[in-house]
PDB file of N, CA and C in Angstrom:
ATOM      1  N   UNK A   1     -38.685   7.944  -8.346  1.00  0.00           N
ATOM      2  CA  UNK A   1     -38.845   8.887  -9.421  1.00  0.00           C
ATOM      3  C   UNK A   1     -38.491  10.283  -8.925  1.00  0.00           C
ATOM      4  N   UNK A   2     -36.983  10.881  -8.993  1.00  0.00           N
ATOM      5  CA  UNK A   2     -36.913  12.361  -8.943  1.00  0.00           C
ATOM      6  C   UNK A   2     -37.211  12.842  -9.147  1.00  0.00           C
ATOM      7  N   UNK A   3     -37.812  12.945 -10.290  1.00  0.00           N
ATOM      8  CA  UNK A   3     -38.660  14.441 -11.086  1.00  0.00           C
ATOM      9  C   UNK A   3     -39.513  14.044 -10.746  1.00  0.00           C
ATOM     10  N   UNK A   4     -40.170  13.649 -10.229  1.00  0.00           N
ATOM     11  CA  UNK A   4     -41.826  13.468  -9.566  1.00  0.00           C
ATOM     12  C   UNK A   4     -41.827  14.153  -7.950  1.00  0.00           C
ATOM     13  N   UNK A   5     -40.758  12.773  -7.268  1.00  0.00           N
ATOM     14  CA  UNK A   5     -40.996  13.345  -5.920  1.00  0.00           C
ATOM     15  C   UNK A   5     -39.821  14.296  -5.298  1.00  0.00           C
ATOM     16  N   UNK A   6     -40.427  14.678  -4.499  1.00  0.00           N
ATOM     17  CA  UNK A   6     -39.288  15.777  -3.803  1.00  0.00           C
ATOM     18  C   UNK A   6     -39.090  14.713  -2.228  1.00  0.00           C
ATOM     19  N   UNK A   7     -37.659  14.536  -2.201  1.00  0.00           N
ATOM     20  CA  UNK A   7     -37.364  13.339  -0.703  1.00  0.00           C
ATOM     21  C   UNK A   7     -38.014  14.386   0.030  1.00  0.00           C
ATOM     22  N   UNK A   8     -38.998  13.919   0.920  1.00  0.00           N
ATOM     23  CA  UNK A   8     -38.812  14.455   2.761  1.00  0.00           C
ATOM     24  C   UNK A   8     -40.256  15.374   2.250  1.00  0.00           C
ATOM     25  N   UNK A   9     -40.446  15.393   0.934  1.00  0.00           N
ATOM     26  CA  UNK A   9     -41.822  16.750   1.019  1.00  0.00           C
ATOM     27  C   UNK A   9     -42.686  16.458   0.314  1.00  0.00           C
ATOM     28  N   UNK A  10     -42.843  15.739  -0.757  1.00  0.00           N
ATOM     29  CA  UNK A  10     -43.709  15.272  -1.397  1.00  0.00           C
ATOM     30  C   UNK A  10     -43.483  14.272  -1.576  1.00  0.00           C
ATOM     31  N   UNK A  11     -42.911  13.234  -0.574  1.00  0.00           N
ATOM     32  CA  UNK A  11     -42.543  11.938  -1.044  1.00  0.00           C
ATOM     33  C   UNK A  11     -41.607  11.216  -0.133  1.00  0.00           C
ATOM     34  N   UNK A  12     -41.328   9.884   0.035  1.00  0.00           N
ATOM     35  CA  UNK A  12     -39.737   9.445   0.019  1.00  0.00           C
ATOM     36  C   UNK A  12     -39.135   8.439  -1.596  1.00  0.00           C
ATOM     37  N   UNK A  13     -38.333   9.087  -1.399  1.00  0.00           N
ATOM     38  CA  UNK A  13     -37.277   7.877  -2.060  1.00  0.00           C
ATOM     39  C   UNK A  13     -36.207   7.327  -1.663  1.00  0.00           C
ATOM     40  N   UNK A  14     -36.751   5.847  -2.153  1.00  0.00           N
ATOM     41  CA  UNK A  14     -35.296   4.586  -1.898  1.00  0.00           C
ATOM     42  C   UNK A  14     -34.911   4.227  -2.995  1.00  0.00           C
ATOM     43  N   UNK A  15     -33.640   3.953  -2.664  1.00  0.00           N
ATOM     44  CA  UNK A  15     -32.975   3.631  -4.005  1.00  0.00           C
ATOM     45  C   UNK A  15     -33.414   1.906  -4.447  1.00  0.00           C
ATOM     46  N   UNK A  16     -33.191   2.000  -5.760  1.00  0.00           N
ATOM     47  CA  UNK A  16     -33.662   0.643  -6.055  1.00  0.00           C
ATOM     48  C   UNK A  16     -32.966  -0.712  -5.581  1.00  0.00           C
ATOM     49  N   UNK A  17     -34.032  -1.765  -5.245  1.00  0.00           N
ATOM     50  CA  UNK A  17     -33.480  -2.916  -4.625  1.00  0.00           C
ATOM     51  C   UNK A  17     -32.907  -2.921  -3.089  1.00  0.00           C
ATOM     52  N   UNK A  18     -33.698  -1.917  -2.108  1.00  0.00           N
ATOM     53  CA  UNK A  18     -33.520  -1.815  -0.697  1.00  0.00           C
ATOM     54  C   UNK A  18     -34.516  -1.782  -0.253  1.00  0.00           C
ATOM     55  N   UNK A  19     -34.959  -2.979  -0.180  1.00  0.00           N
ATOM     56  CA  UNK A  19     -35.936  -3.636   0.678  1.00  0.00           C
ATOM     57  C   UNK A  19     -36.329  -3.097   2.093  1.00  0.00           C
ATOM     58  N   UNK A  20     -35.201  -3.248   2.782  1.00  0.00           N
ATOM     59  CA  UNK A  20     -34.825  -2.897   3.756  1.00  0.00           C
ATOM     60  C   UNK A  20     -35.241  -1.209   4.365  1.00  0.00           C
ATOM     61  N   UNK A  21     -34.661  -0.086   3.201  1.00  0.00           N
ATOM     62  CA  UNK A  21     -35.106   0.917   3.459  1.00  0.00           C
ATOM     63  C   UNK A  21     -36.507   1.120   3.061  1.00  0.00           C
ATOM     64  N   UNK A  22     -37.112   0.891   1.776  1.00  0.00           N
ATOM     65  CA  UNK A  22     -38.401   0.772   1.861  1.00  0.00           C
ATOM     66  C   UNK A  22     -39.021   0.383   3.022  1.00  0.00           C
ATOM     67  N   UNK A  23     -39.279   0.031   3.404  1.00  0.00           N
ATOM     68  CA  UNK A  23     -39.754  -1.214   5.057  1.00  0.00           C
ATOM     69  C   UNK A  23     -39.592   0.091   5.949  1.00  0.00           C
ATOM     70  N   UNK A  24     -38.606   1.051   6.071  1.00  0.00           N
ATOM     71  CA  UNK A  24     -37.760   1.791   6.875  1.00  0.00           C
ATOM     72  C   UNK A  24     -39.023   2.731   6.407  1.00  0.00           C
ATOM     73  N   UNK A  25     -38.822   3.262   5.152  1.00  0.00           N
ATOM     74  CA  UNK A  25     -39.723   4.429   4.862  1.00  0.00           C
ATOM     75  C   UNK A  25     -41.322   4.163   4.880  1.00  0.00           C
ATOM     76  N   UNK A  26     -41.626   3.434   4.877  1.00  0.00           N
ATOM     77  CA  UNK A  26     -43.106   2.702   5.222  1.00  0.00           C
ATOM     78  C   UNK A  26     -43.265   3.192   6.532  1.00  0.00           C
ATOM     79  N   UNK A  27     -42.505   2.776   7.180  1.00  0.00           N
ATOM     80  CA  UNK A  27     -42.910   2.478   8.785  1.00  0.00           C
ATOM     81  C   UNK A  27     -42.311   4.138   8.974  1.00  0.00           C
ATOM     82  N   UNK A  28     -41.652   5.317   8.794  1.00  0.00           N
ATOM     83  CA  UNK A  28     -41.938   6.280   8.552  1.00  0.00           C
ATOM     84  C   UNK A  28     -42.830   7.244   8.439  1.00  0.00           C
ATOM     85  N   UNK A  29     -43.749   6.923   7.549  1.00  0.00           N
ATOM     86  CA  UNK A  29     -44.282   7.218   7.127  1.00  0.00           C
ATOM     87  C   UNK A  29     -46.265   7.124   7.781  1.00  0.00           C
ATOM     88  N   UNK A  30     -45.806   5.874   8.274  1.00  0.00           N
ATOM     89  CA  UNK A  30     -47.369   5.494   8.729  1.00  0.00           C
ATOM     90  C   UNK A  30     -47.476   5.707  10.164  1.00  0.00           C
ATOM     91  N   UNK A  31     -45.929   5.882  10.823  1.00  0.00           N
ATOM     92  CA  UNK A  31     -46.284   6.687  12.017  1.00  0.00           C
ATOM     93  C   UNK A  31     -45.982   8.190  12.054  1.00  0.00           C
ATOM     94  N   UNK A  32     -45.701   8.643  10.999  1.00  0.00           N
ATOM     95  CA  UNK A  32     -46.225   9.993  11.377  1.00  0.00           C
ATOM     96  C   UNK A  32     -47.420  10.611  11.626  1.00  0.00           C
ATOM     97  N   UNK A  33     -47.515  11.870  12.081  1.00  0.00           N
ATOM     98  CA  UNK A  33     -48.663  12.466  12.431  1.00  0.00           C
ATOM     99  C   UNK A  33     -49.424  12.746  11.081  1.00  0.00           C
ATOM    100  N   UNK A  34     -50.907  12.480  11.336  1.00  0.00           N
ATOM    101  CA  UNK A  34     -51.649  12.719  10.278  1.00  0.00           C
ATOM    102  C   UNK A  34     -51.118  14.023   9.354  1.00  0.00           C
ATOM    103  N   UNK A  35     -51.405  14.849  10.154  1.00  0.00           N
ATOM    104  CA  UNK A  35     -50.682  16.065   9.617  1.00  0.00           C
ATOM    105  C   UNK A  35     -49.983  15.898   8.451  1.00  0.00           C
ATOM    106  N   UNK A  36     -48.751  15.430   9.054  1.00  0.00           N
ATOM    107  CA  UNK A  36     -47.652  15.254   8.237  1.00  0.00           C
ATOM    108  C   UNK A  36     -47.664  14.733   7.008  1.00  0.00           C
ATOM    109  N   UNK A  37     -48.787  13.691   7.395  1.00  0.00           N
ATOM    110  CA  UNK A  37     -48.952  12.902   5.855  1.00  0.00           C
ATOM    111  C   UNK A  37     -49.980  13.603   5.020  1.00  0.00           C
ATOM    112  N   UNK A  38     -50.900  14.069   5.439  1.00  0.00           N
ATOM    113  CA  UNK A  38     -51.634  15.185   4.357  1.00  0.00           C
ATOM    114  C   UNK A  38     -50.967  16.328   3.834  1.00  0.00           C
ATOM    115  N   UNK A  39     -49.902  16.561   4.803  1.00  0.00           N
ATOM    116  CA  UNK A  39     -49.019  17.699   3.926  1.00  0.00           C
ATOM    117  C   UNK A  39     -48.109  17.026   2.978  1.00  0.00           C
ATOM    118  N   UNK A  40     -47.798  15.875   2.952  1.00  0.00           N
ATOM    119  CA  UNK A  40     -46.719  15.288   1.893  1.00  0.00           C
ATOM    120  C   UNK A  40     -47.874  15.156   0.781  1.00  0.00           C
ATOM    121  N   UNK A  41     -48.873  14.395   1.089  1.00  0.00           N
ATOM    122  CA  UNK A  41     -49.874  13.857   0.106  1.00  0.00           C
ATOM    123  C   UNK A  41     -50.041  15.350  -0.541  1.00  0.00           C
ATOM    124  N   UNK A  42     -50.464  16.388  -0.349  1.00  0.00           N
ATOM    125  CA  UNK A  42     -50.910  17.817  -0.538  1.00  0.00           C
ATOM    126  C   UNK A  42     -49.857  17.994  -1.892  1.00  0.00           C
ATOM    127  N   UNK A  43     -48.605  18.021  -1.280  1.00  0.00           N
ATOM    128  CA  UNK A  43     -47.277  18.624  -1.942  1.00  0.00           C
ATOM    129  C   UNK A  43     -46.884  17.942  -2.941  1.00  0.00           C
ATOM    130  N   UNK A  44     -47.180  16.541  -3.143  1.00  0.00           N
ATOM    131  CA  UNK A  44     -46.799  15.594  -4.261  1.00  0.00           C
ATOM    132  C   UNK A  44     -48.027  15.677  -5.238  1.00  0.00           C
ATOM    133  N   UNK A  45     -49.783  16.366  -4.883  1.00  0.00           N
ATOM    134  CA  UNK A  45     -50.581  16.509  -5.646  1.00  0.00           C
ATOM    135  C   UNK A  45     -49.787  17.800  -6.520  1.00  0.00           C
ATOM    136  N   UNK A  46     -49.831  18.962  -5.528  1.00  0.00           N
ATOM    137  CA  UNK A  46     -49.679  20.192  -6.077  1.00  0.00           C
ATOM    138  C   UNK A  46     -48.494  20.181  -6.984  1.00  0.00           C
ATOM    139  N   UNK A  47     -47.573  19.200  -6.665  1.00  0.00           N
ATOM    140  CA  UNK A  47     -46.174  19.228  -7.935  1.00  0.00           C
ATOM    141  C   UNK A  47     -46.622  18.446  -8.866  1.00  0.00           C
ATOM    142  N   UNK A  48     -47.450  17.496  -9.112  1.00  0.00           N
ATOM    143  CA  UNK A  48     -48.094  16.925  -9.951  1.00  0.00           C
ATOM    144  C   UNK A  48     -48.728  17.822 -11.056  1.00  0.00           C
ATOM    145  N   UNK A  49     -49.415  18.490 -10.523  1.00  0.00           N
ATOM    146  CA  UNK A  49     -50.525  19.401 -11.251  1.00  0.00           C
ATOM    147  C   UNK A  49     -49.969  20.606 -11.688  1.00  0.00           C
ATOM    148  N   UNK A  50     -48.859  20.964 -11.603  1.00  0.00           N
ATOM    149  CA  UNK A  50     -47.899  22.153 -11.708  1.00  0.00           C
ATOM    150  C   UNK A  50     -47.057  21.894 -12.772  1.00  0.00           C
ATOM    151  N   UNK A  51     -45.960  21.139 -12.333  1.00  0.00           N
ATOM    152  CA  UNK A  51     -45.221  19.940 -13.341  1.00  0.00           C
ATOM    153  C   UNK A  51     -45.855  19.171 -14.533  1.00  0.00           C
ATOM    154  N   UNK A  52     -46.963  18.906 -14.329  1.00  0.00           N
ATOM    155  CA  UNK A  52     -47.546  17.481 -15.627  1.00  0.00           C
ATOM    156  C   UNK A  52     -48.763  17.615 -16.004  1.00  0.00           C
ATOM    157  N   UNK A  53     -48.697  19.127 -16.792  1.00  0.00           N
ATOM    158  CA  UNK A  53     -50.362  19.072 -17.108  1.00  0.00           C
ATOM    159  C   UNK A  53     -49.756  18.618 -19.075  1.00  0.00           C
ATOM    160  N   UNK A  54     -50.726  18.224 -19.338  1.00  0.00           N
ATOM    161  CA  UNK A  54     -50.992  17.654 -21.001  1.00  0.00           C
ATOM    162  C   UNK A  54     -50.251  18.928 -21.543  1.00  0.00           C
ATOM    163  N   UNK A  55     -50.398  20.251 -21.470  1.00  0.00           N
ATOM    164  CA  UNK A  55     -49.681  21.084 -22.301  1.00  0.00           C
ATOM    165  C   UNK A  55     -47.970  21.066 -22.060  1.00  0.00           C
ATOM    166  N   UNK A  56     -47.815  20.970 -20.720  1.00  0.00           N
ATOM    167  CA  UNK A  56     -45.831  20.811 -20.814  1.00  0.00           C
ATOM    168  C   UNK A  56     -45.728  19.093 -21.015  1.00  0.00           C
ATOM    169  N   UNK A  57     -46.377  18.435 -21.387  1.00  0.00           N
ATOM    170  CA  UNK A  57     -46.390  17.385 -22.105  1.00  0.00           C
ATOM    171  C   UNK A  57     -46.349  17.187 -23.066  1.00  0.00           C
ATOM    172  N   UNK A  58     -46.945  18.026 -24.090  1.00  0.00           N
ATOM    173  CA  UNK A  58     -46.946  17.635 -25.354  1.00  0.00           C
ATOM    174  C   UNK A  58     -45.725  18.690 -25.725  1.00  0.00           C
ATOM    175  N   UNK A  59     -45.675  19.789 -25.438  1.00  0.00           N
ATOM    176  CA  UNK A  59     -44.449  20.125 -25.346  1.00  0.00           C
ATOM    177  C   UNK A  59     -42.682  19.949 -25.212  1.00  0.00           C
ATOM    178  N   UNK A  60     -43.123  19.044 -24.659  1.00  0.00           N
ATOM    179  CA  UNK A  60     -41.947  18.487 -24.501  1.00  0.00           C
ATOM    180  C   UNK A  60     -41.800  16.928 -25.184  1.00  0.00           C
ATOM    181  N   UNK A  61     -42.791  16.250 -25.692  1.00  0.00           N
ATOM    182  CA  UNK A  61     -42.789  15.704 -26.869  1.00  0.00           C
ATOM    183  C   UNK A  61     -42.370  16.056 -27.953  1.00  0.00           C
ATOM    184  N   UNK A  62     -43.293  16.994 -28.476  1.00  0.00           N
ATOM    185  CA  UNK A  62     -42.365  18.121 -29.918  1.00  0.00           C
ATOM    186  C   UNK A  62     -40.828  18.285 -29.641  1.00  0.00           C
ATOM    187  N   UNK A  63     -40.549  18.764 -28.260  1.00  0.00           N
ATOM    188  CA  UNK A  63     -39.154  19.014 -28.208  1.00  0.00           C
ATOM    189  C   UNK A  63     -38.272  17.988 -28.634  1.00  0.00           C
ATOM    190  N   UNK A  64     -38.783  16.174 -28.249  1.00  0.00           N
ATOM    191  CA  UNK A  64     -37.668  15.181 -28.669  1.00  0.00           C
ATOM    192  C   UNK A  64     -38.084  14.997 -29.755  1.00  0.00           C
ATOM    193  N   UNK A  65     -39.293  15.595 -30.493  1.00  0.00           N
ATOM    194  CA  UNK A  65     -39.093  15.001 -31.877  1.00  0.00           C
ATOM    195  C   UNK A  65     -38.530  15.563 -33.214  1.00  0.00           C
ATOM    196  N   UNK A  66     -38.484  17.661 -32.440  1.00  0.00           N
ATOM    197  CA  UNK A  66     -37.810  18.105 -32.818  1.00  0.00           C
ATOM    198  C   UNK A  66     -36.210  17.637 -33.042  1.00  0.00           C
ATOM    199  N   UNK A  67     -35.892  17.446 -31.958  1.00  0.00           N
ATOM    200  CA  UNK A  67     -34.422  16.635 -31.264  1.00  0.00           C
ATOM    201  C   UNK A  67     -34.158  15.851 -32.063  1.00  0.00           C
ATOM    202  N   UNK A  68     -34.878  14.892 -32.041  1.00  0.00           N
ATOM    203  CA  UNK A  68     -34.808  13.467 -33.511  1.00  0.00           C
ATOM    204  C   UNK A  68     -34.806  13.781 -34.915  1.00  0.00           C
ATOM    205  N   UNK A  69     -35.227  14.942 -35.325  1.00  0.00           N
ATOM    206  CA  UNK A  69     -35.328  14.853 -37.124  1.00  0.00           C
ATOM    207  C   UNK A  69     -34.077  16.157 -37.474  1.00  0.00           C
TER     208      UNK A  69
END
């Protein structure tokens, strides 16, 4: 999910149906330094909560339904 995660900072992404790299980014991921992973975990909350609160949600609902009629 792009608009969710940011590669390398709030996240990884693999492309779909690569097993292989998933597996890759797992094992990435679980040996990094704690650190590291509370700062990704941190950065994918804080874009969460920035990005996707109920008001630029419904907002942007109206917008496609504006869009549609």
């Amino acid at each position: 999910m792009p608009e969710l995660v940011e590669d390398g900072r709030s996240g990884l992404l693999v492309p779909p149906g690569r097993a292989d790299l998933l597996a890759d980014a797992l094992e990435r991921v679980l040996s990094a330094p704690e650190a590291d992973r509370d700062a990704m975990a941190a950065a994918g909350r804080a874009r969460v909560e920035a990005e996707f609160t109920p008001q630029r949600a419904a907002r942007r609902l109206m917008e496609l339904l504006d869009y549609a009629t």
